[in-house]
N, C-alpha and C. Protein backbone atom coordinates (compact mmCIF):
# COMPACT_ATOMS: atom_id res chain seq x y z
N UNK A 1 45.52 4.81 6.39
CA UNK A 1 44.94 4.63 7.70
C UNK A 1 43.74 5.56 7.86
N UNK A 2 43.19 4.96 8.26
CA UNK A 2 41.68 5.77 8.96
C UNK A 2 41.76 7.20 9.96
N UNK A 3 42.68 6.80 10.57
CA UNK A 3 43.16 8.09 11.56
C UNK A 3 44.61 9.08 10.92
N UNK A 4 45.26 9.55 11.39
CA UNK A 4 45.83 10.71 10.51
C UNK A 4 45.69 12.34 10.63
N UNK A 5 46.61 12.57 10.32
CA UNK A 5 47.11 13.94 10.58
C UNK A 5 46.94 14.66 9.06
N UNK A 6 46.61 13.92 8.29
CA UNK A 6 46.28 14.34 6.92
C UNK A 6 45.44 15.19 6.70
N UNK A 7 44.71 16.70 6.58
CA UNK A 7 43.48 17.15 6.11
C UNK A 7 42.64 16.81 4.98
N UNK A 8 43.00 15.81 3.93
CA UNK A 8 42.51 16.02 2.68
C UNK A 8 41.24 14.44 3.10
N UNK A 9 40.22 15.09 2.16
CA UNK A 9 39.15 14.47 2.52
C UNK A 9 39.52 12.90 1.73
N UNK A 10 39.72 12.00 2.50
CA UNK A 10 39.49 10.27 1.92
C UNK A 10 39.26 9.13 2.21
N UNK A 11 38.42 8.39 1.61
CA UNK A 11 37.48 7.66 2.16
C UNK A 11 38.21 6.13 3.57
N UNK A 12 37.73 6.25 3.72
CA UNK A 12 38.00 5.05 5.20
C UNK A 12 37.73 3.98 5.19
N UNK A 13 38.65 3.42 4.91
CA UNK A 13 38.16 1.51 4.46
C UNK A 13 38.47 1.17 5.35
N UNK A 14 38.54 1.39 6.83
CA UNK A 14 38.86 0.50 7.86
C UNK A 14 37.84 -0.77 8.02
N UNK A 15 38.02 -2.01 8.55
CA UNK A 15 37.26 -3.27 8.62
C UNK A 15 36.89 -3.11 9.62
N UNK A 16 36.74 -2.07 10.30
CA UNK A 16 35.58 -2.17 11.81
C UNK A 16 34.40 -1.00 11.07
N UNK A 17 34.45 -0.29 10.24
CA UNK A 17 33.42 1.24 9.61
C UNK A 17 32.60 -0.21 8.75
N UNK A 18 33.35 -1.15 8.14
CA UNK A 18 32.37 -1.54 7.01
C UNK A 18 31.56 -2.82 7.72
N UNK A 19 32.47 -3.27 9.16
CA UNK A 19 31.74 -4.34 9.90
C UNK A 19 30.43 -3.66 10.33
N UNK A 20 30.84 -2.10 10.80
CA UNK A 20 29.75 -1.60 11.62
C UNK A 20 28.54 -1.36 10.80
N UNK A 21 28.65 -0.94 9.62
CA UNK A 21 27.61 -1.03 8.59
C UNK A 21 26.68 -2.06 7.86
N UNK A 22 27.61 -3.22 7.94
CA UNK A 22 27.21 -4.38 7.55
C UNK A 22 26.28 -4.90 8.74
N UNK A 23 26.33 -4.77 9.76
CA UNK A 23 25.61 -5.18 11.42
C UNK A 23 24.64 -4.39 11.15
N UNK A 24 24.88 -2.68 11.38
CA UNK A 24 23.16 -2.35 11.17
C UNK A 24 22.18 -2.47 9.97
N UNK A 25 22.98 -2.67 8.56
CA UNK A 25 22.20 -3.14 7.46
C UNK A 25 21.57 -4.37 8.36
N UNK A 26 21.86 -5.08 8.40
CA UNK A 26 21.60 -6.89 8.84
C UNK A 26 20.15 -6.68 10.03
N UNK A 27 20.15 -5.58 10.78
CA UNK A 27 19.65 -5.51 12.07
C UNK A 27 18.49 -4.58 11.49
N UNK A 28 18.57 -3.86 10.71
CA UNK A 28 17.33 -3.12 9.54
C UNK A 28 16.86 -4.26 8.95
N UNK A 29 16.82 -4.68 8.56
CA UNK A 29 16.39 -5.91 7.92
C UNK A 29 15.69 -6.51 8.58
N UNK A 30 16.41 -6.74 9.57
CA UNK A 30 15.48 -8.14 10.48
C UNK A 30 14.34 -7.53 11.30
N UNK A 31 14.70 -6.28 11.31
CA UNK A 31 14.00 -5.35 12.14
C UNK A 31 12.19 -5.20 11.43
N UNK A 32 12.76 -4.53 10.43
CA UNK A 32 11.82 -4.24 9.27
C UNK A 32 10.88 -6.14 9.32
N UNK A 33 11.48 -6.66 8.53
CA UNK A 33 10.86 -8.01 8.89
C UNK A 33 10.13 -8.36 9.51
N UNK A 34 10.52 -8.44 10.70
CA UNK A 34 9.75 -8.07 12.18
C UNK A 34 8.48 -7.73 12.35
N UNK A 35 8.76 -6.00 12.08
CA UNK A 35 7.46 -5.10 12.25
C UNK A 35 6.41 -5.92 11.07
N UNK A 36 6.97 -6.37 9.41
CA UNK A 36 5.40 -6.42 8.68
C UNK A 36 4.95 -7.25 8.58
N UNK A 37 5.81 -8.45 9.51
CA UNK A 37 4.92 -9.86 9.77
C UNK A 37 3.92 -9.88 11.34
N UNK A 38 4.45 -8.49 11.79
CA UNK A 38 3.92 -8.20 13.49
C UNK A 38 2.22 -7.73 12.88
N UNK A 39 2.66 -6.68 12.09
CA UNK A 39 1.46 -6.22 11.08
C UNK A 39 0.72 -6.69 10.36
N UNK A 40 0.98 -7.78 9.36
CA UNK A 40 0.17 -8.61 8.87
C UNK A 40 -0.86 -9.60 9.90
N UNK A 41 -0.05 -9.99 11.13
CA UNK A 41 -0.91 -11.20 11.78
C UNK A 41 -2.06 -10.36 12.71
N UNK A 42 -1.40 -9.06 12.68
CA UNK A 42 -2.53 -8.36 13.42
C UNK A 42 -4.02 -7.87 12.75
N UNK A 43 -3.47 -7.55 11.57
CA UNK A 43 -4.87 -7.64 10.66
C UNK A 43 -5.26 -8.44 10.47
N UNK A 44 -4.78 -9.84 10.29
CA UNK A 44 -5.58 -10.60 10.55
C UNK A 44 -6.48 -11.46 11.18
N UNK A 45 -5.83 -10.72 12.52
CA UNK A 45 -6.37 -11.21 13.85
C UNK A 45 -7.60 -10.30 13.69
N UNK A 46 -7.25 -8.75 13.30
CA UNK A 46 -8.80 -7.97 13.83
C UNK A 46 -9.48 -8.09 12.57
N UNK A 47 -9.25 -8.89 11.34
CA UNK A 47 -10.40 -9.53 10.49
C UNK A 47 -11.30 -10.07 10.80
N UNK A 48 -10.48 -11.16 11.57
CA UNK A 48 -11.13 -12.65 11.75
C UNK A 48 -12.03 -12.01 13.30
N UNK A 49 -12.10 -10.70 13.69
CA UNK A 49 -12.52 -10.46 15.00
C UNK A 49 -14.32 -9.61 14.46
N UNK A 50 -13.94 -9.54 12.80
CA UNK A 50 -14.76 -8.78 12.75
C UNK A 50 -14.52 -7.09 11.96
N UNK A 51 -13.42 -6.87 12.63
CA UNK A 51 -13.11 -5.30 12.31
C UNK A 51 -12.94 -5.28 10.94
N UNK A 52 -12.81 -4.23 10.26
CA UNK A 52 -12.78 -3.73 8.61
C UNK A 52 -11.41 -3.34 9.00
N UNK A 53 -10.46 -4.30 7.73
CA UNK A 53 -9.23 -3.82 7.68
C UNK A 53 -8.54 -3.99 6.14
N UNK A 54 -7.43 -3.04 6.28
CA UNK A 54 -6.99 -3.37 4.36
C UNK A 54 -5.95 -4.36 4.52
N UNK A 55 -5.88 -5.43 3.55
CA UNK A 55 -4.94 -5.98 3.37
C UNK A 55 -4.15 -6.05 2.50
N UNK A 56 -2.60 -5.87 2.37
CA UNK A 56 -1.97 -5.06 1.43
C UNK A 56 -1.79 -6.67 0.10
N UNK A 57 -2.32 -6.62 -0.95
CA UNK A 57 -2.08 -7.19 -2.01
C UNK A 57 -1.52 -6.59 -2.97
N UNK A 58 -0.92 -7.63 -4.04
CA UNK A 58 0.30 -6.87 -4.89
C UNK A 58 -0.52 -8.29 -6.12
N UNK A 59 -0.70 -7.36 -7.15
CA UNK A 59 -1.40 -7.88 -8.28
C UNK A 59 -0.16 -7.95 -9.66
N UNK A 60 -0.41 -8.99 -10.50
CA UNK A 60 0.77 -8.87 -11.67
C UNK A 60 0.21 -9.87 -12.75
N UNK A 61 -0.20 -9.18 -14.22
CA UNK A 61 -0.58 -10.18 -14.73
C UNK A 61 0.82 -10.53 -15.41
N UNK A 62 0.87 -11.77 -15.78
CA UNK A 62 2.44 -12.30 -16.51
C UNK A 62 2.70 -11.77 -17.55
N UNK A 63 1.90 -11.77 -18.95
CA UNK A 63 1.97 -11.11 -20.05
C UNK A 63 2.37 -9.48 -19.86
N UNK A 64 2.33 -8.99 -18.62
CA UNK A 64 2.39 -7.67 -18.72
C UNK A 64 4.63 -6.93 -17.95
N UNK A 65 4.66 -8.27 -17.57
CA UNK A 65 6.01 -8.39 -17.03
C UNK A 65 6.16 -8.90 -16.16
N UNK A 66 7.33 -8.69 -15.04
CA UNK A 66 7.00 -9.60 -13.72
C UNK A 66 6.91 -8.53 -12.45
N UNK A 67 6.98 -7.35 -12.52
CA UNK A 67 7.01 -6.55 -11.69
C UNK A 67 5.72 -6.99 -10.80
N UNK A 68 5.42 -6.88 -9.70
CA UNK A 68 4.14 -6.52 -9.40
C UNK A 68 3.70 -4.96 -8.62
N UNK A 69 2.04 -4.87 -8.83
CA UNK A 69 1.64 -3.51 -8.61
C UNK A 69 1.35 -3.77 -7.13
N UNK A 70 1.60 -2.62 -5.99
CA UNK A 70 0.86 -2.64 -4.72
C UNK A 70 -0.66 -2.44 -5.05
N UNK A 71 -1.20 -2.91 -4.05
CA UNK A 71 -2.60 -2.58 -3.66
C UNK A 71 -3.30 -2.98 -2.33
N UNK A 72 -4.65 -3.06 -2.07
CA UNK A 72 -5.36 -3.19 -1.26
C UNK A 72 -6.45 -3.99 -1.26
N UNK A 73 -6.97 -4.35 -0.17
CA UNK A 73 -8.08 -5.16 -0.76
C UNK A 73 -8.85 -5.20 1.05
N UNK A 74 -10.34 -4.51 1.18
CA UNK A 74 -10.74 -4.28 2.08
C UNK A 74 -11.13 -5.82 2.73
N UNK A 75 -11.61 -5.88 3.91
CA UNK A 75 -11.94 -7.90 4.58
C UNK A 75 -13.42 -7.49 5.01
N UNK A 76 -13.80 -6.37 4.56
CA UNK A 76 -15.53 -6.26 5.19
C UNK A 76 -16.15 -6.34 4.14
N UNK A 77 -15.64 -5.89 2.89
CA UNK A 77 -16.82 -5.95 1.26
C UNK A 77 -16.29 -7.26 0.14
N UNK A 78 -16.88 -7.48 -0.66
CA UNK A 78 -16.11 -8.28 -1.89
C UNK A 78 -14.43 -7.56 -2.33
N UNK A 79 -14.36 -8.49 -3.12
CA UNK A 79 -13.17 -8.45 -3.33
C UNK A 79 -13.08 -7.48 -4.33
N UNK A 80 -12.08 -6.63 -4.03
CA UNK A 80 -11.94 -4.91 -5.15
C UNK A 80 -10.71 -4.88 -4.44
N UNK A 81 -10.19 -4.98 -5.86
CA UNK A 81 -8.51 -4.47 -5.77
C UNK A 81 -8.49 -3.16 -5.83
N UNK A 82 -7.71 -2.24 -4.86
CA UNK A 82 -7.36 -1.09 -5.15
C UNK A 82 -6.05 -0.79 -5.59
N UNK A 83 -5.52 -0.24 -6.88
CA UNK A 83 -4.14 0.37 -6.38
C UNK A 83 -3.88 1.22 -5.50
N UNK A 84 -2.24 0.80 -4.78
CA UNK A 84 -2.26 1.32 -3.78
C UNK A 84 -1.64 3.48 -4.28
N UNK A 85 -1.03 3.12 -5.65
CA UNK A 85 -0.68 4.83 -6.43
C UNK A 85 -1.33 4.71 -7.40
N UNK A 86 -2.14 5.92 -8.10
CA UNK A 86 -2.18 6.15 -9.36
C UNK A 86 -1.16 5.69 -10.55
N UNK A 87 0.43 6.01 -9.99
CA UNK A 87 0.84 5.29 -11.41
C UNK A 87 0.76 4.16 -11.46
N UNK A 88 0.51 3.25 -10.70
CA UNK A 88 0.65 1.75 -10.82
C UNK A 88 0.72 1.55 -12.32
N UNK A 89 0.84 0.24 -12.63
CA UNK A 89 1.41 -0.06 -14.33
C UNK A 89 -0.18 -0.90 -14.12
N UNK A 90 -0.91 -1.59 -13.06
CA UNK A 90 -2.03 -2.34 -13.27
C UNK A 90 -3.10 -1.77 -12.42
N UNK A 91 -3.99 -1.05 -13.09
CA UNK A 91 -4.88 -0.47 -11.96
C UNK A 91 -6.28 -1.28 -11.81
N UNK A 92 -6.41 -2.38 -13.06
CA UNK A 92 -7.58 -2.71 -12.02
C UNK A 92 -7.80 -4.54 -12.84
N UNK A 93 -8.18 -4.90 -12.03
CA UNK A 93 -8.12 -6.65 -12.32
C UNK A 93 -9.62 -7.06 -12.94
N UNK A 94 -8.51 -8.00 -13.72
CA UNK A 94 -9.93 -8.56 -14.36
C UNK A 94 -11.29 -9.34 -13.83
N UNK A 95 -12.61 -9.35 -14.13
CA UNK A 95 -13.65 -9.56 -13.21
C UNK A 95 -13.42 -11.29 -13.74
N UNK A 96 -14.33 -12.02 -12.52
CA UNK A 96 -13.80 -13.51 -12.82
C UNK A 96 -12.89 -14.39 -11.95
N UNK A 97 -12.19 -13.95 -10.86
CA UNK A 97 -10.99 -14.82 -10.87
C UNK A 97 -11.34 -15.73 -10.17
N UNK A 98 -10.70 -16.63 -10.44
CA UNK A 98 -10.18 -17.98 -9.88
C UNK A 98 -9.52 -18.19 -9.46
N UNK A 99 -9.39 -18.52 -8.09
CA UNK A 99 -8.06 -18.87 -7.35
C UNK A 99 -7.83 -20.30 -7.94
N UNK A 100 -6.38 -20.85 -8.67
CA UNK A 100 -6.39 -22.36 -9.04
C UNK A 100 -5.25 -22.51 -7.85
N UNK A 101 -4.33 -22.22 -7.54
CA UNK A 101 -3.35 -22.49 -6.52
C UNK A 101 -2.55 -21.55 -5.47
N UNK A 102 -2.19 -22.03 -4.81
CA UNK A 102 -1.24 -20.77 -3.58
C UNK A 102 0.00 -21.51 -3.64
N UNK A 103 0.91 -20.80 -3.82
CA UNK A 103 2.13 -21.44 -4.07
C UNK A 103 3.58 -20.56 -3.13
N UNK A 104 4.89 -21.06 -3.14
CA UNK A 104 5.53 -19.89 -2.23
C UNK A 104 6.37 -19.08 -3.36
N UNK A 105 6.79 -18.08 -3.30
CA UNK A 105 7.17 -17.46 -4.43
C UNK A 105 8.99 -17.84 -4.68
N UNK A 106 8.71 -17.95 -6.05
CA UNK A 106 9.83 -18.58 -6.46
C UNK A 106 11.33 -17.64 -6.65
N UNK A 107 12.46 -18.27 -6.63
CA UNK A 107 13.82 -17.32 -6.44
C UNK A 107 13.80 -16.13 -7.08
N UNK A 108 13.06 -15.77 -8.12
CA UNK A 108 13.27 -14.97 -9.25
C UNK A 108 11.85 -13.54 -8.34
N UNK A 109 11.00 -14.18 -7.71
CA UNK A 109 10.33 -13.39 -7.12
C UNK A 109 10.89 -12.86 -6.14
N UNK A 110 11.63 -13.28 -5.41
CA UNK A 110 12.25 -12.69 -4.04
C UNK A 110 12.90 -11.72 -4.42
N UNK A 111 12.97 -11.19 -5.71
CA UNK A 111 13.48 -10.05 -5.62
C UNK A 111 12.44 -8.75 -5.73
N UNK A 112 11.16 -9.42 -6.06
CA UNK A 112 9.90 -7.97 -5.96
C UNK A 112 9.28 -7.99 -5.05
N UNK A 113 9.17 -9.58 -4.04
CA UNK A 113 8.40 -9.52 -3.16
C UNK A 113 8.62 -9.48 -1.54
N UNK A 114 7.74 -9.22 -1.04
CA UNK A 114 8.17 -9.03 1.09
C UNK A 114 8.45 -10.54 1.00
N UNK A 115 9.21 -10.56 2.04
CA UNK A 115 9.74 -11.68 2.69
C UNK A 115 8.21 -12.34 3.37
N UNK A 116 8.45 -13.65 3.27
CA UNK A 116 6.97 -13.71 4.03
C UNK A 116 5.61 -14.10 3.33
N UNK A 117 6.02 -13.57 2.27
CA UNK A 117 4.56 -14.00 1.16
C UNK A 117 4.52 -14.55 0.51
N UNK A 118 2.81 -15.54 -0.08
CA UNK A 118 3.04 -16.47 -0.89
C UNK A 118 1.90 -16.11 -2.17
N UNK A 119 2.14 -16.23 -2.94
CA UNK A 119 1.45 -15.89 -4.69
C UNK A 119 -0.21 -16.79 -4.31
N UNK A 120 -0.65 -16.48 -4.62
CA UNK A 120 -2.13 -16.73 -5.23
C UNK A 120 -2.38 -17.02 -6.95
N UNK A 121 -2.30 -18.40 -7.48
CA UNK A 121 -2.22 -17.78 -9.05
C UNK A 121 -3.79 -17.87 -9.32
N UNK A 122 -4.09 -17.03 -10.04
CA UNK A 122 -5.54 -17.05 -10.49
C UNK A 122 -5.51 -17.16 -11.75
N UNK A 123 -6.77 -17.70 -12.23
CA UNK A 123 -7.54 -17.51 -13.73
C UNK A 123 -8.71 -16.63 -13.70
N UNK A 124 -8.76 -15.94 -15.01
CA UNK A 124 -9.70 -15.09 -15.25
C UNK A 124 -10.14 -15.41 -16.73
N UNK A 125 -11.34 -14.91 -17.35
CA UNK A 125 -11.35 -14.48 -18.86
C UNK A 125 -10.49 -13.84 -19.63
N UNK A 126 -9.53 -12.40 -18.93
CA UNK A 126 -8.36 -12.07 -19.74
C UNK A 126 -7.33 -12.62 -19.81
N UNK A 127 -7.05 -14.10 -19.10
CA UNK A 127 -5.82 -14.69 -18.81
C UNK A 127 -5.17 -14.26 -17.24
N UNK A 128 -4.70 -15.64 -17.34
CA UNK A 128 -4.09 -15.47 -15.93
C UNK A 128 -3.51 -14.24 -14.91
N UNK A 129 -3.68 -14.12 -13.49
CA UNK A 129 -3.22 -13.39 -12.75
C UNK A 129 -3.02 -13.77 -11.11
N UNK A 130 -1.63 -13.09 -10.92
CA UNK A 130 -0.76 -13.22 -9.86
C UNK A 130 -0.99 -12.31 -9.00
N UNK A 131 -1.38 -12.85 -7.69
CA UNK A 131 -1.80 -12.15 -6.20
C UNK A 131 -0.28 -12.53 -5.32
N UNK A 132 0.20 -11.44 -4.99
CA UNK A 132 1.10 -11.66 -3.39
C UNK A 132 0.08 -11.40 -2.14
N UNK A 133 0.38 -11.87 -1.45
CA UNK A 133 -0.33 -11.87 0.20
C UNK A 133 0.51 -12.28 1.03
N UNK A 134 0.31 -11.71 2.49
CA UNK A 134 1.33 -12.01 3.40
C UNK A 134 0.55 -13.45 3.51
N UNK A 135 1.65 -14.40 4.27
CA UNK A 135 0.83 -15.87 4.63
C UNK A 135 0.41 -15.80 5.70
N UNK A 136 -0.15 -14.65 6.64
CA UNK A 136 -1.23 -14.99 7.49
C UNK A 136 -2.71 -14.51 7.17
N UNK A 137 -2.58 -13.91 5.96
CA UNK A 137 -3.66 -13.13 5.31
C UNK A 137 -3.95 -14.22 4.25
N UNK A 138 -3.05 -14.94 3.89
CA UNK A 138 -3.77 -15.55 2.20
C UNK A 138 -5.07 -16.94 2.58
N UNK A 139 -5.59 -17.22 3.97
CA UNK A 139 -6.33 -17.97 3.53
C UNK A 139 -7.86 -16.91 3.60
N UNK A 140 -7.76 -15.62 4.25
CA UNK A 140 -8.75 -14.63 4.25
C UNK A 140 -9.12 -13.99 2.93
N UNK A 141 -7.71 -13.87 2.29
CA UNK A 141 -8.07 -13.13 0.76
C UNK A 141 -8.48 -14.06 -0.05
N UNK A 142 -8.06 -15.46 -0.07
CA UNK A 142 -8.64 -16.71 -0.59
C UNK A 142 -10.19 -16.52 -0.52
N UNK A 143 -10.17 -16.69 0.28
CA UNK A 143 -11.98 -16.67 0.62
C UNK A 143 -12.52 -15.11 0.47
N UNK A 144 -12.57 -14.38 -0.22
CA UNK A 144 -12.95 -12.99 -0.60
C UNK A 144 -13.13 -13.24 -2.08
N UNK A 145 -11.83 -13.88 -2.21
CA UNK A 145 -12.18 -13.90 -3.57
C UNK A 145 -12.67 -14.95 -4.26
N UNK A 146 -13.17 -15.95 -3.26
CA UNK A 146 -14.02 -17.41 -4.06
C UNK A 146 -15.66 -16.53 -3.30
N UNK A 147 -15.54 -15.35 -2.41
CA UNK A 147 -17.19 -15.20 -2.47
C UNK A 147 -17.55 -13.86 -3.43
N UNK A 148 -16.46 -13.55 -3.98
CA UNK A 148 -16.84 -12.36 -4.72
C UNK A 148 -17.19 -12.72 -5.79
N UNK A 149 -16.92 -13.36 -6.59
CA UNK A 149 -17.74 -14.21 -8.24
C UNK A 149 -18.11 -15.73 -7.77
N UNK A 150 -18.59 -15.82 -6.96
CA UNK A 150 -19.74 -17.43 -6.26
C UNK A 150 -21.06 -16.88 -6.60
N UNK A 151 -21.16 -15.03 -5.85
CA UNK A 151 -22.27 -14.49 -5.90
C UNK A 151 -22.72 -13.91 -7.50
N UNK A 152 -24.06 -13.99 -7.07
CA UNK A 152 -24.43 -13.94 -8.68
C UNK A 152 -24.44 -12.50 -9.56
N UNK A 153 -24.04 -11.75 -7.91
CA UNK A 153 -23.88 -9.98 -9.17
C UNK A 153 -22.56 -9.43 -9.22
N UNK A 154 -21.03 -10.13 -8.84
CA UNK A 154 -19.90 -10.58 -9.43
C UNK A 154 -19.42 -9.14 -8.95
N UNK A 155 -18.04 -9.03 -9.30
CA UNK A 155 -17.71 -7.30 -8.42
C UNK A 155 -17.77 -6.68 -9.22
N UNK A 156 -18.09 -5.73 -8.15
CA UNK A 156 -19.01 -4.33 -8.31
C UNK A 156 -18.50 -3.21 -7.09
């Protein structure tokens, strides 16, 4: 029993401690959720208004595994991936890309990626590469990155 006259320290499996845990896991979650889709549509609202804002992209080339790296990517200049840490495993993308499709990320991704986002697959000269974006941001980063190699001095 959970309650007790016992002193010795042991653990409490009562079904109301693991209900109560299971509720606020569930309510973190949805919570969290919440806030980075509240966050995403707002940058993209003060994009599309004009303002300079980062939008959080997550870069992964396939050959290199499936993890993907955080990063950034400013809505006032061409398209320049930043990592978002020094260790990242991918710090900087190949020049070239091509957006060929936007797709929603598949079961095996839901385990690296935010809830909410959909892949960008690109082509480049080094071989293919994988963009996450939230989906109120991916038709803005779309278009960053069809004007960043359209123009004729390519990023820089």
């Amino acid at each position: 029993m959970c309650s007790g006259g016992s002193r010795t320290a042991r653990p409490c499996g009562c079904f109301t401690a693991r209900m109560f845990t299971g509720v606020c896991v569930g309510l973190g979650a949805l919570t969290g959720t919440a806030i980075a889709t509240w966050r995403a549509r707002r940058a993209a609202a003060r994009a599309e208004a004009g303002q300079a804002v980062h939008f959080a992209v997550g870069a992964n080339r396939p050959q290199d595994g499936r993890k993907y790296s955080l990063g950034r990517v400013r809505s006032d200049r061409p398209f320049h991936w930043e990592p978002r840490w020094r260790w990242n495993r991918l710090r900087h993308l190949p020049d070239g890309l091509l957006v060929v499709q936007t797709r929603e990320m598949t079961l095996k991704e839901m385990l690296w990626l935010p809830s909410g986002a959909v892949v960008l697959e690109c082509s480049s000269d080094d071989g293919p590469v994988r963009l996450w974006v939230h989906r109120a941001q991916a038709e803005q980063v779309r278009s960053l990155v069809r004007r960043a190699w359209s123009a004729p001095e390519g990023n820089s």
